[in-house]
Protein backbone atom coordinates (compact mmCIF):
# COMPACT_ATOMS: atom_id res chain seq x y z
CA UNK A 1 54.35 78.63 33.82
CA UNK A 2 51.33 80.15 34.78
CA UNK A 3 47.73 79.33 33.35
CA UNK A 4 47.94 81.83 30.77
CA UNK A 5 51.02 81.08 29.14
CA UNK A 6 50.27 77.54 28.74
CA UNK A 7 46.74 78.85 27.42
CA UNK A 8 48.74 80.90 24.85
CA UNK A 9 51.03 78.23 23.96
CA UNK A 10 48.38 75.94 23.25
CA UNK A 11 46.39 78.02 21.27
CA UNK A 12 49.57 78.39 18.80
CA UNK A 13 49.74 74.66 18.90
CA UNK A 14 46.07 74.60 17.76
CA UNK A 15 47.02 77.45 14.75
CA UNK A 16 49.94 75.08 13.52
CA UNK A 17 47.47 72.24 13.31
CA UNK A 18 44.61 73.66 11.51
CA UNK A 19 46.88 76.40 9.01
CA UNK A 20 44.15 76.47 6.63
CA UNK A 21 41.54 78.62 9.26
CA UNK A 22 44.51 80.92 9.76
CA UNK A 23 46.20 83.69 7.71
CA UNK A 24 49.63 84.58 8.00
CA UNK A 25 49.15 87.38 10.27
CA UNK A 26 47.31 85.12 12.50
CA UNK A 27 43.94 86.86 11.26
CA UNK A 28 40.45 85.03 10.50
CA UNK A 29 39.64 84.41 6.73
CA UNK A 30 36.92 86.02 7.26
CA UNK A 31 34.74 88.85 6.02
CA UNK A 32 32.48 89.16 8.99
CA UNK A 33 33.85 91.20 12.37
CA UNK A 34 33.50 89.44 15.23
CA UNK A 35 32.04 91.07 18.22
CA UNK A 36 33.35 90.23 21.90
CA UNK A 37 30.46 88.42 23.95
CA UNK A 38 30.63 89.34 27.57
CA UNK A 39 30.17 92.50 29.70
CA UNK A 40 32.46 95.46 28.92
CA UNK A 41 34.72 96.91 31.86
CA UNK A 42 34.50 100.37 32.76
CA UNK A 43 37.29 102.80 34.33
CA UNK A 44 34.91 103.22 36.97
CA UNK A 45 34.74 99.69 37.88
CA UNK A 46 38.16 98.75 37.71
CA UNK A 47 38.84 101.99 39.88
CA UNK A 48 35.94 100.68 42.30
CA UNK A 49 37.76 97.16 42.28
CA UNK A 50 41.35 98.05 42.75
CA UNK A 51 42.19 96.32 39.49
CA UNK A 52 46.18 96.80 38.30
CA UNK A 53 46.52 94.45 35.74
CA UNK A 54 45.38 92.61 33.08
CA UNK A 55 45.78 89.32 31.50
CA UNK A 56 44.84 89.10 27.73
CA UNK A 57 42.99 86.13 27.07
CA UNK A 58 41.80 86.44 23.66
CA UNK A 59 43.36 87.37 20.42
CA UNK A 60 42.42 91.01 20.04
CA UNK A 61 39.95 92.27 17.65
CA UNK A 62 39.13 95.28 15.75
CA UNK A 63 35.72 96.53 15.67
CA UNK A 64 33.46 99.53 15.09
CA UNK A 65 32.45 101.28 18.29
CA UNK A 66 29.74 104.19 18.44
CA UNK A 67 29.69 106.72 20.63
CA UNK A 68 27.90 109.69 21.12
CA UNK A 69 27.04 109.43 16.92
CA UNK A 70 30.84 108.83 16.33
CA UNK A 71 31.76 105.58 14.56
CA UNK A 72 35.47 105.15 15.59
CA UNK A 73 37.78 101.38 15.06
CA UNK A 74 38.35 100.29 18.68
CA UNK A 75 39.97 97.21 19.38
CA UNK A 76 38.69 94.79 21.96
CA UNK A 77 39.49 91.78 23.98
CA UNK A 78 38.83 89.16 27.31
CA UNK A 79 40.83 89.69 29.92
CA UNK A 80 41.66 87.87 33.20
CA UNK A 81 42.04 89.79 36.33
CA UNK A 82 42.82 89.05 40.14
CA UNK A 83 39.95 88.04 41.80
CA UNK A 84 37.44 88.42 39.11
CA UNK A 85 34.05 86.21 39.43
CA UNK A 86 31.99 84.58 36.84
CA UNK A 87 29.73 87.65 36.42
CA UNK A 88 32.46 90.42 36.23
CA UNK A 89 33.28 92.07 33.52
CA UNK A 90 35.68 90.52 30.42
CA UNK A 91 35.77 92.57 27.39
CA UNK A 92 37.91 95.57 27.42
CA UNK A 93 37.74 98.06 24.49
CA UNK A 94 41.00 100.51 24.34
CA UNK A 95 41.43 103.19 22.61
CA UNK A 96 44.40 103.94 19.80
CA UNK A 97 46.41 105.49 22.37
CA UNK A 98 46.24 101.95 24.58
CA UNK A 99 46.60 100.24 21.37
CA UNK A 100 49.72 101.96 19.92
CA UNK A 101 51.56 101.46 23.32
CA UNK A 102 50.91 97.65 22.69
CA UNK A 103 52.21 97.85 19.42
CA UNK A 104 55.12 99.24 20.96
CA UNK A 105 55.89 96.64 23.72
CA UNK A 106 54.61 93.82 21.90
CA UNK A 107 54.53 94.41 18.25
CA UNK A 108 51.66 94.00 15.55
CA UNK A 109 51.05 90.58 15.35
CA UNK A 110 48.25 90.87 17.82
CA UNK A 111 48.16 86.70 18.67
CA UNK A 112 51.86 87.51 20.40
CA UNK A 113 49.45 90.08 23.78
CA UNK A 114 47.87 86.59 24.52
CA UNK A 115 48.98 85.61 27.45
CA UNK A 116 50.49 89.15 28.26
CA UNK A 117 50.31 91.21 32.01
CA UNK A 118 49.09 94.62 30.71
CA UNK A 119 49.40 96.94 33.80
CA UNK A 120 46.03 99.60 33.86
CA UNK A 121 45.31 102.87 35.74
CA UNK A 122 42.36 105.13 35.28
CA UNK A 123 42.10 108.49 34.70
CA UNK A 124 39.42 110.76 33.62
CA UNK A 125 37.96 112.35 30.71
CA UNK A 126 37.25 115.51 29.71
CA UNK A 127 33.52 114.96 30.35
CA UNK A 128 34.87 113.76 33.92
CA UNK A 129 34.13 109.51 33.34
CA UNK A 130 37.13 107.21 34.04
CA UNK A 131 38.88 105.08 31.56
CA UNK A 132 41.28 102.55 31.41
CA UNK A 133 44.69 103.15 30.12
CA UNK A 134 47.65 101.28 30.13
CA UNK A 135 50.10 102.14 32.40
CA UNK A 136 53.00 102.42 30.38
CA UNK A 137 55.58 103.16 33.26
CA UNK A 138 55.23 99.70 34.73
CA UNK A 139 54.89 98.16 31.20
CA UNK A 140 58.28 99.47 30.34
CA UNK A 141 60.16 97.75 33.24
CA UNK A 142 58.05 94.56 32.74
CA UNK A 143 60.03 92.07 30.17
């Protein structure tokens, strides 16, 4: 069992214990949207660094994102990758096209990615910056 899984599997434990902080869904009760501390990765980076996969290691959360004037729901997590130090980057923000692939493999209960290898690739955009998508090939093999 690697670190992660027993990670995951504790944090359910935790969840079971203390129902009343938890919906069913596994959501907050909570009005307020938590924002992701930590530096955001970029395509470019993971690109630079030769990253292939990621480990989620938070229960993913949606927030509003700007960009370029445009308020669009993106929905974020920490991640784990090989060989990343304490400074590196940790929050990833995907877009609905990362997300629905998720939702595919793993389903909508979000608290069931923790713990999950998501394989990544970059590609770029139409205004020519890299992003990180899942890469849905490998995913599909992986059980």
């Amino acid at each position: 069992m690697t670190y992660f899984q027993a990670w995951a599997i504790q944090r359910e434990q935790v969840r079971k214990q203390f129902p009343i902080f938890y919906s069913k869904g596994g959501e907050k009760n909570t009005t307020i949207t938590k924002v992701l501390t930590g530096r955001y990765l970029k395509g470019s980076f993971v690109k630079e660094n030769d990253i292939k996969e990621f480990v989620i290691v938070s229960k993913p959360e949606i927030v509003d994102s700007e960009y370029e004037g445009k308020i669009t729901k993106k929905v974020q997590c920490q991640v784990e990758y090989k060989d990343k130090g304490k400074e590196d980057p940790n929050v990833w923000e995907m877009n609905q096209t990362c997300r629905n692939i998720l939702v595919d493999k793993f389903g909508e209960d979000e608290t069931n990615w923790m713990g999950k290898k998501i394989p990544v690739e970059t590609g770029l955009t139409s205004n020519n910056k890299r992003s990180i998508m899942v890469d849905s090939t490998i995913l599909a093999k992986l059980d």
